[in-house]
PDB file of N, CA and C in Angstrom:
ATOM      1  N   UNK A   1      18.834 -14.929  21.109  1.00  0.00           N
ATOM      2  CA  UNK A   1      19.982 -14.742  20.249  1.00  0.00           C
ATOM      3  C   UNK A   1      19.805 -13.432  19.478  1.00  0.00           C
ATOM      4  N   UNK A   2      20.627 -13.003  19.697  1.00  0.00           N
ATOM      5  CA  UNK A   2      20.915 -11.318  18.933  1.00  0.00           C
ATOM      6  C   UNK A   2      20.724 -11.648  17.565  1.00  0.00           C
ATOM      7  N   UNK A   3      20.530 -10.417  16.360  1.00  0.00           N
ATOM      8  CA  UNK A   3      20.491 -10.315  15.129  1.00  0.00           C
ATOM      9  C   UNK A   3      21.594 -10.125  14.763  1.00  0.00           C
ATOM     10  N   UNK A   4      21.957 -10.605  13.214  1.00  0.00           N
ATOM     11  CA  UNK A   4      23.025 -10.795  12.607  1.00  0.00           C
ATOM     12  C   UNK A   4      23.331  -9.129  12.012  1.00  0.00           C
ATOM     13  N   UNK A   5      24.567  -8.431  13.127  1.00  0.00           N
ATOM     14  CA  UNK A   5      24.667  -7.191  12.031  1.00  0.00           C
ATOM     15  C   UNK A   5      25.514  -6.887  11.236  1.00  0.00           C
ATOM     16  N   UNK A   6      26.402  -7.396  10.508  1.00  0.00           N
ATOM     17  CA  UNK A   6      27.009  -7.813   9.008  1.00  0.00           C
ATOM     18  C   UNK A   6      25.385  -7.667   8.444  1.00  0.00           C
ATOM     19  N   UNK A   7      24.690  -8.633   8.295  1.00  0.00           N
ATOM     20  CA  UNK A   7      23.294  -8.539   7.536  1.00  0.00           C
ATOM     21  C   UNK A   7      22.339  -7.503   7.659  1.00  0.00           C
ATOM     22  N   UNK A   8      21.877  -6.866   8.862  1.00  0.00           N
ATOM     23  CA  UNK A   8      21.473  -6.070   9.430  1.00  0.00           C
ATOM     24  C   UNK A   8      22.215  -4.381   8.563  1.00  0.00           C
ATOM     25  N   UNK A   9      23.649  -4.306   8.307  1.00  0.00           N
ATOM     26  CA  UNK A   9      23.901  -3.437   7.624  1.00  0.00           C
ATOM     27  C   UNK A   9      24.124  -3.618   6.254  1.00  0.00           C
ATOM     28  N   UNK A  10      23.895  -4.653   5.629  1.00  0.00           N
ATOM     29  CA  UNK A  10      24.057  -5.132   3.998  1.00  0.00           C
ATOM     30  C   UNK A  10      21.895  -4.473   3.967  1.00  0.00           C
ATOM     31  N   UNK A  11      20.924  -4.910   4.950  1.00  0.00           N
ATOM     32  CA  UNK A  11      19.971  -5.019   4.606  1.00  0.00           C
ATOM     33  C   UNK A  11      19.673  -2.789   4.405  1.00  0.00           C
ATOM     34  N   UNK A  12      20.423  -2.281   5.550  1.00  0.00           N
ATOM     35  CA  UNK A  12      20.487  -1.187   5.369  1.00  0.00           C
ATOM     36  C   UNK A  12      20.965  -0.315   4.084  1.00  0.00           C
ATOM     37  N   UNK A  13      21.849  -0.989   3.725  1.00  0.00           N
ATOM     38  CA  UNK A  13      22.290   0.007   2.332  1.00  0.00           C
ATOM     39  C   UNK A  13      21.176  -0.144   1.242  1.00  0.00           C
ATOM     40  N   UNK A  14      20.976  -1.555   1.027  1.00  0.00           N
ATOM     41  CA  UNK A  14      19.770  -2.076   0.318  1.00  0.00           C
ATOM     42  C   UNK A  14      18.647  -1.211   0.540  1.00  0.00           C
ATOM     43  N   UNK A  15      18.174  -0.312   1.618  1.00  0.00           N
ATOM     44  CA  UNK A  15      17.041   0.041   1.691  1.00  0.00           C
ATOM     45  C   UNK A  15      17.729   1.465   1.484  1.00  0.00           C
ATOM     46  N   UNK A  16      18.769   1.648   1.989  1.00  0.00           N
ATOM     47  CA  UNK A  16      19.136   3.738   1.540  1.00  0.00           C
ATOM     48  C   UNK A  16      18.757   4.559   0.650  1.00  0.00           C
ATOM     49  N   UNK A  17      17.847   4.141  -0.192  1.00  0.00           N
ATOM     50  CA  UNK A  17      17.250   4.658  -1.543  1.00  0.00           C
ATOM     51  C   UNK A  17      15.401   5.106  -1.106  1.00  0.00           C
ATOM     52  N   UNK A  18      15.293   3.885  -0.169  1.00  0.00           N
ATOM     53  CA  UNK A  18      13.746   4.034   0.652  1.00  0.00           C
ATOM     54  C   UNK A  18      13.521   5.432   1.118  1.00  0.00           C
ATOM     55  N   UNK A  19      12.146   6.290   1.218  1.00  0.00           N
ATOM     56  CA  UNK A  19      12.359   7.404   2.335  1.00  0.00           C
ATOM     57  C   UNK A  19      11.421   7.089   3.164  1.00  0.00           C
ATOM     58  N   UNK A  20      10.895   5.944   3.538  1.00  0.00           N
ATOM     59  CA  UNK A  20      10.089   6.107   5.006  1.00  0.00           C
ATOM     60  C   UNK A  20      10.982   4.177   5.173  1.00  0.00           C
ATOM     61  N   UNK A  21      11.329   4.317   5.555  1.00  0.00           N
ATOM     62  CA  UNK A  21      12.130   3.077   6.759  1.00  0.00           C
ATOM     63  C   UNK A  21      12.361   3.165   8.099  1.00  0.00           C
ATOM     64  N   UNK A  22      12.148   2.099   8.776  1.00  0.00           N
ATOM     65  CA  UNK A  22      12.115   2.583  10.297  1.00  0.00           C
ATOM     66  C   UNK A  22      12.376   0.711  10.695  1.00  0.00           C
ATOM     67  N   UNK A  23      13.839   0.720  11.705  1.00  0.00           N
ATOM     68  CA  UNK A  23      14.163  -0.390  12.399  1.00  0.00           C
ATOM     69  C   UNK A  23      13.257  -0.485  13.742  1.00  0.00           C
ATOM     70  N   UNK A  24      13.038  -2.023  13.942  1.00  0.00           N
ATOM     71  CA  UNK A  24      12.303  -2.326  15.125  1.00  0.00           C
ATOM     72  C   UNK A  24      12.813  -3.075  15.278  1.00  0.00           C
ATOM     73  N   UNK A  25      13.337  -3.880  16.788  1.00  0.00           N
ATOM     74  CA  UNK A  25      13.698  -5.047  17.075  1.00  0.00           C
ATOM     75  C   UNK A  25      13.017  -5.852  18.066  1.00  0.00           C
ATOM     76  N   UNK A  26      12.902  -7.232  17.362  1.00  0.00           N
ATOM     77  CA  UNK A  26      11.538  -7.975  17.715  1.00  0.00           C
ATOM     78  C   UNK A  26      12.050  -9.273  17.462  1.00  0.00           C
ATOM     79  N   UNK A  27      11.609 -10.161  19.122  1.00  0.00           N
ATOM     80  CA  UNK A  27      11.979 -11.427  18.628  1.00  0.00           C
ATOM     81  C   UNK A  27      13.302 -11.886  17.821  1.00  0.00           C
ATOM     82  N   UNK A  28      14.194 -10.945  18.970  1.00  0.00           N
ATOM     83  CA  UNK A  28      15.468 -11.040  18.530  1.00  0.00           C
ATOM     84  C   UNK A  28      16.221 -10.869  17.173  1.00  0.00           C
ATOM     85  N   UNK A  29      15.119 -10.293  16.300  1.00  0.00           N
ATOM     86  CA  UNK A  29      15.405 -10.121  15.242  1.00  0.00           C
ATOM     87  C   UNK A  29      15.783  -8.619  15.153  1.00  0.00           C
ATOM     88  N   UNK A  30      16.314  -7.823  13.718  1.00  0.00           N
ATOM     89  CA  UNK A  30      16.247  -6.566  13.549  1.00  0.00           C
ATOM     90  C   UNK A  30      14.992  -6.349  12.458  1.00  0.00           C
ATOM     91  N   UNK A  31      13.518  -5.714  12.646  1.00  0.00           N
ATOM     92  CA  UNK A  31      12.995  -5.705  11.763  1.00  0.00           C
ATOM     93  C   UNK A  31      13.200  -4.820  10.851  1.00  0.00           C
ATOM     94  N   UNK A  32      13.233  -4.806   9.513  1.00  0.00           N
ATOM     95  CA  UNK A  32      13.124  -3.593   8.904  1.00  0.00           C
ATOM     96  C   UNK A  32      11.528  -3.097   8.051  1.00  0.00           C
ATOM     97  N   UNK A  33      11.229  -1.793   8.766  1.00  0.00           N
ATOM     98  CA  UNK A  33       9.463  -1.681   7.882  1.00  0.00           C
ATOM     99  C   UNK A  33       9.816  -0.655   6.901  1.00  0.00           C
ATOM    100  N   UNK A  34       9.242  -0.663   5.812  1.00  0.00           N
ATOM    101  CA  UNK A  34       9.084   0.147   4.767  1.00  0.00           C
ATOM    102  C   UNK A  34       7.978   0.641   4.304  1.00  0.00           C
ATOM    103  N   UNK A  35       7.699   1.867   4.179  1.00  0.00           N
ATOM    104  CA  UNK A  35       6.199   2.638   4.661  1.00  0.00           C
ATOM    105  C   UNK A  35       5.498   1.802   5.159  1.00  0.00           C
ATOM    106  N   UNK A  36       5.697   1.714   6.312  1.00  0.00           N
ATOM    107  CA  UNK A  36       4.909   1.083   7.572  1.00  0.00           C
ATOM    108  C   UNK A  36       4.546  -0.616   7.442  1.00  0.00           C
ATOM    109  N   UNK A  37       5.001  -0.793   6.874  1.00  0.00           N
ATOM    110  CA  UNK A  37       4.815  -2.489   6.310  1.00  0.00           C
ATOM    111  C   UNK A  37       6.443  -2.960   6.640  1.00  0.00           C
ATOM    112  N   UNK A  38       6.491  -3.983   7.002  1.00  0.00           N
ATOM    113  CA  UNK A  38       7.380  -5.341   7.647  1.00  0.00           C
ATOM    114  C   UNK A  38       7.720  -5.337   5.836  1.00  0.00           C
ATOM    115  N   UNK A  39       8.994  -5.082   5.620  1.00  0.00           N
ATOM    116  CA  UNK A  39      10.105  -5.765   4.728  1.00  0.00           C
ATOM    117  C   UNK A  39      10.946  -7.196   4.374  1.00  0.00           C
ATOM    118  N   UNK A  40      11.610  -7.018   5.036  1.00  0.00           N
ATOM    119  CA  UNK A  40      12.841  -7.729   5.456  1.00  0.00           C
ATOM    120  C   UNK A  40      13.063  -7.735   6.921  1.00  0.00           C
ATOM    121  N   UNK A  41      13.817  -8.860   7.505  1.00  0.00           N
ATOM    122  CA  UNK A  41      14.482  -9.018   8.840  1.00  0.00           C
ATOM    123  C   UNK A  41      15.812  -9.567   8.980  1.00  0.00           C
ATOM    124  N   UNK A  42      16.877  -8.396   9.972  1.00  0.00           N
ATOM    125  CA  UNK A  42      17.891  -9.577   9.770  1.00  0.00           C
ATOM    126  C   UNK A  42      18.346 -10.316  11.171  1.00  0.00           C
ATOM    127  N   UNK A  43      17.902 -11.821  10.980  1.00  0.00           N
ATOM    128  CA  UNK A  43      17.592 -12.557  11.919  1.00  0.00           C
ATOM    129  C   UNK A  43      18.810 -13.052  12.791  1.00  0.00           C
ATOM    130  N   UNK A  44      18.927 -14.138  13.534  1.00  0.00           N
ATOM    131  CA  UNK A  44      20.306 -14.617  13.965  1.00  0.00           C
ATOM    132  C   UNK A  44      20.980 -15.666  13.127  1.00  0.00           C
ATOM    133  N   UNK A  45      22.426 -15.824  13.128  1.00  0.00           N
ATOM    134  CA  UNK A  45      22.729 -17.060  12.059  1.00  0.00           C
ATOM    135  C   UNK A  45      22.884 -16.299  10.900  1.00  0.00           C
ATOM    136  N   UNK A  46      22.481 -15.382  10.394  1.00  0.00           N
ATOM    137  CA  UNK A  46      22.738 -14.838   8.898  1.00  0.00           C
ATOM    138  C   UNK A  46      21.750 -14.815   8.161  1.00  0.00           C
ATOM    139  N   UNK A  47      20.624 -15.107   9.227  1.00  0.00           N
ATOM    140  CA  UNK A  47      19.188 -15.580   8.364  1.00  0.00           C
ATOM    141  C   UNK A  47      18.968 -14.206   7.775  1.00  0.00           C
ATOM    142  N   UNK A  48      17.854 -13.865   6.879  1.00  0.00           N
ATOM    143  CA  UNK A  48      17.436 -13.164   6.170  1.00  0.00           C
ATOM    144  C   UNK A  48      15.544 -13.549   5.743  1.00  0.00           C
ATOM    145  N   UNK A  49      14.579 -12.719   6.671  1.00  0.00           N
ATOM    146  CA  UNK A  49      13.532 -13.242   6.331  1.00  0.00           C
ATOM    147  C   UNK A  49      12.714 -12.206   5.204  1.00  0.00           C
ATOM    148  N   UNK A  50      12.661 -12.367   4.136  1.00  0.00           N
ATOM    149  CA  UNK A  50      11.726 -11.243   3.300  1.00  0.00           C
ATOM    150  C   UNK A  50      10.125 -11.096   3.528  1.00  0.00           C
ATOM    151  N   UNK A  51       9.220 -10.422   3.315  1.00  0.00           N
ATOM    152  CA  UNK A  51       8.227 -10.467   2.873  1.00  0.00           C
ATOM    153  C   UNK A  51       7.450 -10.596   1.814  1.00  0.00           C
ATOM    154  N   UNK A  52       7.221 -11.361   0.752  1.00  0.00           N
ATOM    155  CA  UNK A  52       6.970 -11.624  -0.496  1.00  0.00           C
ATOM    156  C   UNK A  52       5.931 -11.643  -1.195  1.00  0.00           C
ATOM    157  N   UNK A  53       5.151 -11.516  -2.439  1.00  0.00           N
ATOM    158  CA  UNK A  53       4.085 -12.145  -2.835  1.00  0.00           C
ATOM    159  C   UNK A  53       3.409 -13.744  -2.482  1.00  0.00           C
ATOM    160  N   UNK A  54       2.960 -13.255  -1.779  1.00  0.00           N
ATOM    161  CA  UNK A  54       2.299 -14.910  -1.713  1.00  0.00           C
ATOM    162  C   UNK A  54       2.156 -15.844  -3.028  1.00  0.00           C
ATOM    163  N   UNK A  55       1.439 -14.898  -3.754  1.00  0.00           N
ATOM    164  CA  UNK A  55       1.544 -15.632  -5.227  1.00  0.00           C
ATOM    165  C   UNK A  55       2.851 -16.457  -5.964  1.00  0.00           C
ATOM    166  N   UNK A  56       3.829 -15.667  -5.537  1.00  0.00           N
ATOM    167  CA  UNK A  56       5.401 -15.651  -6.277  1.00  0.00           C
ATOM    168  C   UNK A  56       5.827 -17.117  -5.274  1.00  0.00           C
ATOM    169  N   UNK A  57       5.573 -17.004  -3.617  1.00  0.00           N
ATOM    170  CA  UNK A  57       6.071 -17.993  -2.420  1.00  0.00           C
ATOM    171  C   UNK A  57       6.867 -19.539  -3.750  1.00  0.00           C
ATOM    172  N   UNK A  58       5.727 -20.246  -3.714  1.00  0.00           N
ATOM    173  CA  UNK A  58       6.373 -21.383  -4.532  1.00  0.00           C
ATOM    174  C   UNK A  58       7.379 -21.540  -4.977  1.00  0.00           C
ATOM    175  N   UNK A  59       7.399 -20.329  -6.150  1.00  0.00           N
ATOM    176  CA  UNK A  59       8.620 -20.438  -7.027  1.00  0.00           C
ATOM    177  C   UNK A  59       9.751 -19.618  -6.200  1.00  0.00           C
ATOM    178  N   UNK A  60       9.456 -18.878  -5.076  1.00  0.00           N
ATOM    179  CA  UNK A  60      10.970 -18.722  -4.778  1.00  0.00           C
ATOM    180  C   UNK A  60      11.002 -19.524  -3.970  1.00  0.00           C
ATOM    181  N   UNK A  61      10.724 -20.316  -3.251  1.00  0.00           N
ATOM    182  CA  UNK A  61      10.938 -21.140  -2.393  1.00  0.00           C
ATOM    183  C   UNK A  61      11.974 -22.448  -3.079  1.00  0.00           C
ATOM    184  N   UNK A  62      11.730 -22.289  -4.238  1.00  0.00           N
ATOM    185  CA  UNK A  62      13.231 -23.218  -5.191  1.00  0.00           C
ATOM    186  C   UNK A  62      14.248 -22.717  -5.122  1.00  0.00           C
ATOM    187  N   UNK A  63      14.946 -21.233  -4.555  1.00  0.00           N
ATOM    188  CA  UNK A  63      16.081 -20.651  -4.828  1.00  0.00           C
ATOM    189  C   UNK A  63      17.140 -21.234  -3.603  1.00  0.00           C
ATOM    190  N   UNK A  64      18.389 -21.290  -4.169  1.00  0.00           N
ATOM    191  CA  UNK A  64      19.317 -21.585  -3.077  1.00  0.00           C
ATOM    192  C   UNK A  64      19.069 -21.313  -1.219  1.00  0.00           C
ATOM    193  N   UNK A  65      18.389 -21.654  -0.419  1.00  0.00           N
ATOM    194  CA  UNK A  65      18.592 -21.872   0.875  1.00  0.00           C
ATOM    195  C   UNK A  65      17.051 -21.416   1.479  1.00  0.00           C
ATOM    196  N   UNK A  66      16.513 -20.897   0.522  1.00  0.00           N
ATOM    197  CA  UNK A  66      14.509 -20.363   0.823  1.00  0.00           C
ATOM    198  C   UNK A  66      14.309 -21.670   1.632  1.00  0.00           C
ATOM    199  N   UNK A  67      13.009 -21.414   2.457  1.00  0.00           N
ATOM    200  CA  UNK A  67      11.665 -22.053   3.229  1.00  0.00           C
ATOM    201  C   UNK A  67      11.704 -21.383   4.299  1.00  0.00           C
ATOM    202  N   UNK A  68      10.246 -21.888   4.390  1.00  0.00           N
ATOM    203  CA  UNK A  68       9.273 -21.470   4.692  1.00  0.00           C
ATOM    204  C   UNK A  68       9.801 -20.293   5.804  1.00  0.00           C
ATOM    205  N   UNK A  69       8.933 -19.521   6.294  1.00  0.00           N
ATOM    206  CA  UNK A  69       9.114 -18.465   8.263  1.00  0.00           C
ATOM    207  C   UNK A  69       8.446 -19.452   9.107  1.00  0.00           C
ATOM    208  N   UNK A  70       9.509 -19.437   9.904  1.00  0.00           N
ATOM    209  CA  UNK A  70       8.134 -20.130  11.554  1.00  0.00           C
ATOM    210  C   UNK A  70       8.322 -19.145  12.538  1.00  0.00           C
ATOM    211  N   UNK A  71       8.029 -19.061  13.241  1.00  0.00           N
ATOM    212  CA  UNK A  71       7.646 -18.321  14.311  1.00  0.00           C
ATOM    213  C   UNK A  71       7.115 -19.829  15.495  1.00  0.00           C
ATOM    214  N   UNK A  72       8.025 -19.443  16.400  1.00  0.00           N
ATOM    215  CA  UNK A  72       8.213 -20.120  17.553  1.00  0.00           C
ATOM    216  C   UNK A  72       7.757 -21.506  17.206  1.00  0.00           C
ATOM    217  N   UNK A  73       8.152 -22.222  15.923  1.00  0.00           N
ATOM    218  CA  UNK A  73       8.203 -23.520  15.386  1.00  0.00           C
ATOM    219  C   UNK A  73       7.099 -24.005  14.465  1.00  0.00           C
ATOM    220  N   UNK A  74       6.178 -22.988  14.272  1.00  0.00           N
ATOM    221  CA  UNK A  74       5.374 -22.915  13.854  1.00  0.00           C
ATOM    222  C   UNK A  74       5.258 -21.926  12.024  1.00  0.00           C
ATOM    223  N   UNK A  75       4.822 -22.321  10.878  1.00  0.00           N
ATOM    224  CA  UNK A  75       4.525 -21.732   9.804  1.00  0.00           C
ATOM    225  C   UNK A  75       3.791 -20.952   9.763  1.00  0.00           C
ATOM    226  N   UNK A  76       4.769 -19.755   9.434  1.00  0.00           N
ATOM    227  CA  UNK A  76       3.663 -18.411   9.146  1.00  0.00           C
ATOM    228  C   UNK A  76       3.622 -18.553   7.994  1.00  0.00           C
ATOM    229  N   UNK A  77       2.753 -17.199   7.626  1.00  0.00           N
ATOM    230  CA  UNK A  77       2.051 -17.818   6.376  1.00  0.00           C
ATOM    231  C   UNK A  77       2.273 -17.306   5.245  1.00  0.00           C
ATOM    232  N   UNK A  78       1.839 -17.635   4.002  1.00  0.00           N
ATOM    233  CA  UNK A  78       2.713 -17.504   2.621  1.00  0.00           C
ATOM    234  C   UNK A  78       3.148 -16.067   2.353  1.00  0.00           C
ATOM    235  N   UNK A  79       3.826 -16.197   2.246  1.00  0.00           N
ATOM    236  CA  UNK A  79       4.559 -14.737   1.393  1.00  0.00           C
ATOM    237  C   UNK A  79       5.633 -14.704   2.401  1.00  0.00           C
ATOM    238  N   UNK A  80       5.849 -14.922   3.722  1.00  0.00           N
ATOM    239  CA  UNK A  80       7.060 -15.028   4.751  1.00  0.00           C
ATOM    240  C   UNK A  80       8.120 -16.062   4.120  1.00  0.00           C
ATOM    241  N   UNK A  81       9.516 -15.765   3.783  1.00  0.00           N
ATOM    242  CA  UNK A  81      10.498 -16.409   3.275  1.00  0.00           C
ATOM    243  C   UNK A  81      11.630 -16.364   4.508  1.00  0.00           C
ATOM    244  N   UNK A  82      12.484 -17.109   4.479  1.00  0.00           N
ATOM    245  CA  UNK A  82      13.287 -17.185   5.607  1.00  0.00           C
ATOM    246  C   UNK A  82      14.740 -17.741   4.305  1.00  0.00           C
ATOM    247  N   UNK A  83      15.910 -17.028   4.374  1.00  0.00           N
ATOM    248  CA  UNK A  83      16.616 -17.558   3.320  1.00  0.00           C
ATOM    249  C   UNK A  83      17.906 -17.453   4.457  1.00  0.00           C
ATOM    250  N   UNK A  84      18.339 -18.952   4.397  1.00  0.00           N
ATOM    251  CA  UNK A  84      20.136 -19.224   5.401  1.00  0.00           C
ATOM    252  C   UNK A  84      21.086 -18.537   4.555  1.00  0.00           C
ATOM    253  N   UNK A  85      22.377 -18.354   5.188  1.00  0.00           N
ATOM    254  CA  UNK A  85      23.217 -17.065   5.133  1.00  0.00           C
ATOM    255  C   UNK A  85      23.931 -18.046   3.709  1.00  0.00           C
ATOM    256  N   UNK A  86      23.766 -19.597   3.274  1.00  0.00           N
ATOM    257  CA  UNK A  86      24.243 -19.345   2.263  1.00  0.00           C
ATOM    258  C   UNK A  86      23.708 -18.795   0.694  1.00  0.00           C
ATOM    259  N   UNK A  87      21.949 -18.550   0.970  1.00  0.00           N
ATOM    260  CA  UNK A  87      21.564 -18.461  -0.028  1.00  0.00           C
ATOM    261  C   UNK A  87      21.200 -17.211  -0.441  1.00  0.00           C
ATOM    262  N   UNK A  88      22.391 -15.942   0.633  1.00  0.00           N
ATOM    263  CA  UNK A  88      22.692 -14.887  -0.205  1.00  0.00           C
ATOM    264  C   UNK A  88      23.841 -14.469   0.215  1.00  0.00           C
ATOM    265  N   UNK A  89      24.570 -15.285  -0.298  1.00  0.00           N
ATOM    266  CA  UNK A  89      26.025 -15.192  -0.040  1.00  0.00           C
ATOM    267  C   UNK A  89      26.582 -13.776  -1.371  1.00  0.00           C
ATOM    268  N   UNK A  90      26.158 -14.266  -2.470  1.00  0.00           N
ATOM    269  CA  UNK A  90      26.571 -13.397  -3.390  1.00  0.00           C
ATOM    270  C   UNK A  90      25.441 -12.008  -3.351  1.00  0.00           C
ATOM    271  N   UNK A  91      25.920 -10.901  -3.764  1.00  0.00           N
ATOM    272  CA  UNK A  91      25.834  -9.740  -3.838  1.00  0.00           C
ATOM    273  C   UNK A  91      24.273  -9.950  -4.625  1.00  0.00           C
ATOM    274  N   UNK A  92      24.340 -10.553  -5.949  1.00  0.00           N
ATOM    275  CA  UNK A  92      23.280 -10.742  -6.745  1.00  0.00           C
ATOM    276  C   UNK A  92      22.094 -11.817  -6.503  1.00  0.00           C
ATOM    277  N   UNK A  93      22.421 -12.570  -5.556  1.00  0.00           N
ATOM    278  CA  UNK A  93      21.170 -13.272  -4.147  1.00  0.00           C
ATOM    279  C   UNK A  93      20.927 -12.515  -3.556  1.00  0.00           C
ATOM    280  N   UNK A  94      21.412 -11.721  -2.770  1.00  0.00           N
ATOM    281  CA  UNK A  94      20.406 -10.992  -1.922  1.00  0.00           C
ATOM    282  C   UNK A  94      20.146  -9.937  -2.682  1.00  0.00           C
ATOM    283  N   UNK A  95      20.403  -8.961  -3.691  1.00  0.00           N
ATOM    284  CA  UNK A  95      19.820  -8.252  -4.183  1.00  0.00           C
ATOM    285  C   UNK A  95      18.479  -8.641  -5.149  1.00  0.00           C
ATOM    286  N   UNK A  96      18.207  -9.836  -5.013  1.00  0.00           N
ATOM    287  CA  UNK A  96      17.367 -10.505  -5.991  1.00  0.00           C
ATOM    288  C   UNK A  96      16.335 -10.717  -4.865  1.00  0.00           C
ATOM    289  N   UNK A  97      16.457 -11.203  -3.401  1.00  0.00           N
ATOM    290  CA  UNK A  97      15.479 -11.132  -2.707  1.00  0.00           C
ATOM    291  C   UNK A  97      15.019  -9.761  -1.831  1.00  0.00           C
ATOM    292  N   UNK A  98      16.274  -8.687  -1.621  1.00  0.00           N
ATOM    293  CA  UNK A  98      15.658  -7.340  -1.716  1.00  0.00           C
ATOM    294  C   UNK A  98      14.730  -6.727  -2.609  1.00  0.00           C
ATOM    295  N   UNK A  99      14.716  -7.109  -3.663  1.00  0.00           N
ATOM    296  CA  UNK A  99      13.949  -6.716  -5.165  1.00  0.00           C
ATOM    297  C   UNK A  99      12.725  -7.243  -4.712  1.00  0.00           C
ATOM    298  N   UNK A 100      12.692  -8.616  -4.513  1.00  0.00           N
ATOM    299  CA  UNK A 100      11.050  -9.414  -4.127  1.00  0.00           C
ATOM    300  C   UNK A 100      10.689  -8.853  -3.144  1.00  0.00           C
ATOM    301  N   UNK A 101      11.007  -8.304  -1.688  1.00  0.00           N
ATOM    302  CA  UNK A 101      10.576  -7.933  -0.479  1.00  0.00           C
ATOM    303  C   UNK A 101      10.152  -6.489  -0.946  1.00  0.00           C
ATOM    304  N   UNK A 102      10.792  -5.672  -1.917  1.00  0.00           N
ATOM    305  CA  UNK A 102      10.942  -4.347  -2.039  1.00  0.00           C
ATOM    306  C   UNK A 102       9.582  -4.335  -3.095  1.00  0.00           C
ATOM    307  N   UNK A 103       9.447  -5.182  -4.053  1.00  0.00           N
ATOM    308  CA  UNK A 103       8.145  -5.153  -5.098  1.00  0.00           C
ATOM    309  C   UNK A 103       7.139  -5.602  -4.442  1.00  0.00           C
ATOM    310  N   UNK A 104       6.804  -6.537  -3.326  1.00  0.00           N
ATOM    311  CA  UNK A 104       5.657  -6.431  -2.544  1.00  0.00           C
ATOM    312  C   UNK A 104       5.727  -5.284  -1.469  1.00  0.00           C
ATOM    313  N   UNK A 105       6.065  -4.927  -1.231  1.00  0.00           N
ATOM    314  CA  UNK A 105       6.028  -3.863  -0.015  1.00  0.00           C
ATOM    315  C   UNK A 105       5.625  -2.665  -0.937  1.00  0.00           C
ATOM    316  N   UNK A 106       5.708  -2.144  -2.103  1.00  0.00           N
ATOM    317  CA  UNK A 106       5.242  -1.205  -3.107  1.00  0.00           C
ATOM    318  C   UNK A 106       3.817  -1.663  -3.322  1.00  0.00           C
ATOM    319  N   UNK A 107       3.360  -3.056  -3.658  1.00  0.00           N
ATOM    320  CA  UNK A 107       2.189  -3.375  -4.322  1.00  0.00           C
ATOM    321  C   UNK A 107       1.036  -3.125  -2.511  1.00  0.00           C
ATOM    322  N   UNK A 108       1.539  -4.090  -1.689  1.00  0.00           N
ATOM    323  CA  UNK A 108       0.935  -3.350  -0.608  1.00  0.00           C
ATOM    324  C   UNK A 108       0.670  -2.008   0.322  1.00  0.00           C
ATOM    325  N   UNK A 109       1.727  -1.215   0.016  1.00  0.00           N
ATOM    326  CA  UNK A 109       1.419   0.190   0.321  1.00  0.00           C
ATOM    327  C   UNK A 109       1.016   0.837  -0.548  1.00  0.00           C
ATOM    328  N   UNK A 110       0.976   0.465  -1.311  1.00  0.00           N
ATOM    329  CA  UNK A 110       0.296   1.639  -2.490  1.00  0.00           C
ATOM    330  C   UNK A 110       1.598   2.876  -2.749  1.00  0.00           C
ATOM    331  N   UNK A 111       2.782   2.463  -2.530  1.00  0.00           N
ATOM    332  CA  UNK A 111       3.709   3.578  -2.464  1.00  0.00           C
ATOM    333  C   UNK A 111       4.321   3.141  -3.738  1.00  0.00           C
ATOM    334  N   UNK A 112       5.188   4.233  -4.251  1.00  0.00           N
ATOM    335  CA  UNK A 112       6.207   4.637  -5.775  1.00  0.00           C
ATOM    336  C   UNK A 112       7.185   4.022  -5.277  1.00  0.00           C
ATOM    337  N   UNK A 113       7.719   4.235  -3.801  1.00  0.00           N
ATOM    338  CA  UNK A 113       9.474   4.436  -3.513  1.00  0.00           C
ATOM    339  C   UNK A 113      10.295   3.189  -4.079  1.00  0.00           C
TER     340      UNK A 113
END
């Protein structure tokens, strides 16, 4: 199943401020990396998978439509979020889990952007 691109270009504007981004598509997904680190994905269905603090996982995992990533049915592992297309329906949901994918992807690259 193809990636969702309505999401795929909401995840793009979100990153237009980035200067090292680079799309890969994988596992039917669209990945998006940000200095060389896995971001965000925009999956099929409207899914939306972030990359997160592991630390933080828990507590977002309470937000409207979060759990867990699997990979071929299986749980990957903490800090992978997987959020359904209703739980960033509004402008200020997904900019709230761009923010989380975007503040770990800084703390792990060691980058400013």
């Amino acid at each position: 199943m193809a990636y969702d691109q309505e999401l795929a270009d909401r995840i793009r504007e979100a990153l237009s401020t980035q200067r090292q981004v680079r799309e890969v598509r994988m596992f039917g997904a669209l990945a998006f990396m940000v200095n060389g680190s896995m971001a965000a994905t925009a999956n099929a269905d409207g899914r939306l998978m972030v990359r997160c603090d592991p630390d933080r996982a828990e507590k977002l995992l309470e937000r409207e439509g979060a759990d867990w990533a699997e990979m071929r049915g299986k749980p990957m592992g903490k800090g992978w979020i997987v959020v359904a297309d209703h739980g960033i329906e509004s402008d200020e949901a997904f900019d709230g889990w761009m923010t989380e994918a975007l503040d770990y992807n800084r703390k792990v690259s060691g980058s400013d952007d």
